[in-house]
C-alpha atoms as a PDB file:
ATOM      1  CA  UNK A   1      -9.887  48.577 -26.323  1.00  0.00           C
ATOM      2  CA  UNK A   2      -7.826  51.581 -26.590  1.00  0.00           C
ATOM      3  CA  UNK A   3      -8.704  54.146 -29.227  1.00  0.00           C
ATOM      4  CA  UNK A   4      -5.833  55.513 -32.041  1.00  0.00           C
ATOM      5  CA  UNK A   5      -6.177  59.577 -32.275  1.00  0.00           C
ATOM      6  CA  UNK A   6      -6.897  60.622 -35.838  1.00  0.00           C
ATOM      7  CA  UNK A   7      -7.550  63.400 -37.141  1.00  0.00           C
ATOM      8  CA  UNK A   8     -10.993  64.900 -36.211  1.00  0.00           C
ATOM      9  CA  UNK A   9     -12.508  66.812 -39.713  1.00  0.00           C
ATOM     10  CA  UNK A  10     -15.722  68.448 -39.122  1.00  0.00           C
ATOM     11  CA  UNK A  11     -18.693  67.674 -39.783  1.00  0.00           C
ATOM     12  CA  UNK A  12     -18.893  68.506 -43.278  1.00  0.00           C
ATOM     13  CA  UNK A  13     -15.900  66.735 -44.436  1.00  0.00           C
ATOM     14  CA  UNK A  14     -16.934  63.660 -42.442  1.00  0.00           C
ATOM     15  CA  UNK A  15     -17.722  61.017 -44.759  1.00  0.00           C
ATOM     16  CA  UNK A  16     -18.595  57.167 -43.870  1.00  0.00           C
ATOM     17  CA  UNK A  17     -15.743  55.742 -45.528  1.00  0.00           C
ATOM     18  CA  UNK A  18     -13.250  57.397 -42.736  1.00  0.00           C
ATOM     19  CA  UNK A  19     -15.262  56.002 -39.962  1.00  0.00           C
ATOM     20  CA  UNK A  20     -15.159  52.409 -41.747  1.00  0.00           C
ATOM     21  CA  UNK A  21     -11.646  52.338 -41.308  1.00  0.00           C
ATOM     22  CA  UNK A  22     -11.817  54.280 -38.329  1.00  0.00           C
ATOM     23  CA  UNK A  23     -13.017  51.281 -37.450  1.00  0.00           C
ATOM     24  CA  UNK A  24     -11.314  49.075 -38.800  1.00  0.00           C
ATOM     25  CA  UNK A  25      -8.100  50.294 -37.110  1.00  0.00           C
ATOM     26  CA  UNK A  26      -9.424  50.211 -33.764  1.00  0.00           C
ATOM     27  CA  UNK A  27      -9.985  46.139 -34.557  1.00  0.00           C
ATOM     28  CA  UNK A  28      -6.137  45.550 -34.924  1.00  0.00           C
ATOM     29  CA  UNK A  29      -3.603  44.735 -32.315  1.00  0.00           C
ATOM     30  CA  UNK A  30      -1.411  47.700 -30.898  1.00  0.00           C
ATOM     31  CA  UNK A  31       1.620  46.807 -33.135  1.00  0.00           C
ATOM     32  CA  UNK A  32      -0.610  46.764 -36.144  1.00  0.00           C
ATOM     33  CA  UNK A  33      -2.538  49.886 -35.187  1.00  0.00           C
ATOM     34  CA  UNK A  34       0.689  51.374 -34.037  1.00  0.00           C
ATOM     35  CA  UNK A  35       2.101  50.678 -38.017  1.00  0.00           C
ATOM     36  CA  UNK A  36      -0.961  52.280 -39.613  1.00  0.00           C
ATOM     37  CA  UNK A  37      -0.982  55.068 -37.401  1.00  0.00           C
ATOM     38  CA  UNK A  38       2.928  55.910 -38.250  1.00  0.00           C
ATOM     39  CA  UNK A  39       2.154  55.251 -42.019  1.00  0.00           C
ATOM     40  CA  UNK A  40      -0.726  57.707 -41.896  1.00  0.00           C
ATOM     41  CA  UNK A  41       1.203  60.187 -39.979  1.00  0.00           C
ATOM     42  CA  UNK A  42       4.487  59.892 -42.764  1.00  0.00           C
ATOM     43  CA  UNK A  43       2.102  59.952 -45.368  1.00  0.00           C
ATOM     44  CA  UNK A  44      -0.011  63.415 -44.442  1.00  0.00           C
ATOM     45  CA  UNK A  45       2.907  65.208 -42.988  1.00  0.00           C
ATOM     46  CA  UNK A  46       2.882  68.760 -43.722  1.00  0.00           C
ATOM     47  CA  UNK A  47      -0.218  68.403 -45.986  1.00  0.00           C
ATOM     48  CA  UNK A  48      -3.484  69.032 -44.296  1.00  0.00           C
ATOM     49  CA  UNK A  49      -5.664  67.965 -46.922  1.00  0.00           C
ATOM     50  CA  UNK A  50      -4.151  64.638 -46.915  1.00  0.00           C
ATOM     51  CA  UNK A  51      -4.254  64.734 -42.847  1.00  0.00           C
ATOM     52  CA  UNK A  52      -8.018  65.549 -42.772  1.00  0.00           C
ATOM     53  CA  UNK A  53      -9.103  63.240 -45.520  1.00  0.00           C
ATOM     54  CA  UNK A  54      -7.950  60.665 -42.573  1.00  0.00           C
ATOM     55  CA  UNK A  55      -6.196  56.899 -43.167  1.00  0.00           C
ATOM     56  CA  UNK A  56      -6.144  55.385 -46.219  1.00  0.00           C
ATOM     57  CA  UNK A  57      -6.181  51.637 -47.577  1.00  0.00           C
ATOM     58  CA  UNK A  58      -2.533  52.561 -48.180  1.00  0.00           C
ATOM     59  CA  UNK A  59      -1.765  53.361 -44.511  1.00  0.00           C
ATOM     60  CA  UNK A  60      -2.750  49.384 -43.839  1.00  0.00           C
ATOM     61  CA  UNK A  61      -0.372  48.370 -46.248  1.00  0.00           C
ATOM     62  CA  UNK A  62       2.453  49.977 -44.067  1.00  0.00           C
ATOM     63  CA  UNK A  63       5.923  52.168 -45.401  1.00  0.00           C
ATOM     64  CA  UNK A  64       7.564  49.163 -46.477  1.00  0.00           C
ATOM     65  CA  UNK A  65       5.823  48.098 -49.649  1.00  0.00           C
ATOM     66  CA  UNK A  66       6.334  49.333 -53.110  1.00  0.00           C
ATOM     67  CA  UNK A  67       3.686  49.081 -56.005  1.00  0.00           C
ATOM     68  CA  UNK A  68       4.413  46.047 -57.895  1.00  0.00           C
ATOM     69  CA  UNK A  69       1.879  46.106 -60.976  1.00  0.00           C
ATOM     70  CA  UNK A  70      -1.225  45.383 -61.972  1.00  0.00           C
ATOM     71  CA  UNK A  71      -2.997  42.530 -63.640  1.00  0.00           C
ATOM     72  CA  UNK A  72      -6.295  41.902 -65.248  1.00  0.00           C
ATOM     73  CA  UNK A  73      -8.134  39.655 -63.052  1.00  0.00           C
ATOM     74  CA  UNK A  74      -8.357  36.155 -63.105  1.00  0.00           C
ATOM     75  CA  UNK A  75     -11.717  35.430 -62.549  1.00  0.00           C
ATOM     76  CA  UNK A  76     -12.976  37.454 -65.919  1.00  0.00           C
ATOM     77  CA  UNK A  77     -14.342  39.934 -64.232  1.00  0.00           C
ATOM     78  CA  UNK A  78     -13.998  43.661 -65.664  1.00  0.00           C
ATOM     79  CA  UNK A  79     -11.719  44.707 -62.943  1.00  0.00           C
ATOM     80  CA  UNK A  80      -7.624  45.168 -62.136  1.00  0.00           C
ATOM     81  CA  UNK A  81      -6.079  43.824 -59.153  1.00  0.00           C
ATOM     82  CA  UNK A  82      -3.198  44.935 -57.556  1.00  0.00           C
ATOM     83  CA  UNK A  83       0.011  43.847 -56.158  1.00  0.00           C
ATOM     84  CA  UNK A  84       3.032  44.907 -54.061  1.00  0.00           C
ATOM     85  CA  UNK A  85       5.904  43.474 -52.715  1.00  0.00           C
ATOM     86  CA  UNK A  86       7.917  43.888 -49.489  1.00  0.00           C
ATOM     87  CA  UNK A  87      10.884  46.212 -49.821  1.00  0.00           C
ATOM     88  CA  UNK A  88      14.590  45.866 -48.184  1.00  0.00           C
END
């Protein structure tokens, strides 16, 4: 399986969450990891904080969904959940 190249932070500002989706990238197909990859590079252009602090959940979602709302969840539970929708 080929690898996707992100970015490499050092050791101290590793953390276990970016090598989850590290991961979890390197699962999907190449079109998939190919859209992740581009949203994470649009995303963390020109801002290396954003770059080093690696993909996000977001990134997965890809650049062509917009935040929708949020809604208390249905189950009862004391948590939100989130929505999006696909834009034009």
């Amino acid at each position: 399986m080929q690898t996707v190249p992100l970015p490499n932070p050092s050791a101290a500002q590793a953390s276990r969450p970016s090598v989850a989706r590290q991961n979890e990238v390197n699962t999907l197909d190449n079109a998939a990891r190919a859209a992740v990859v581009d949203s994470f590079r649009t995303r963390s252009l020109g801002n290396q904080t954003e770059y080093m602090q690696g993909v996000k959940r977001v990134d997965f979602l890809g650049r062509k969904n917009l935040f929708a709302g949020l809604t208390r969840a249905r189950d009862g539970q004391d948590r939100w959940d989130i929505h999006f929708v696909a834009s034009a």
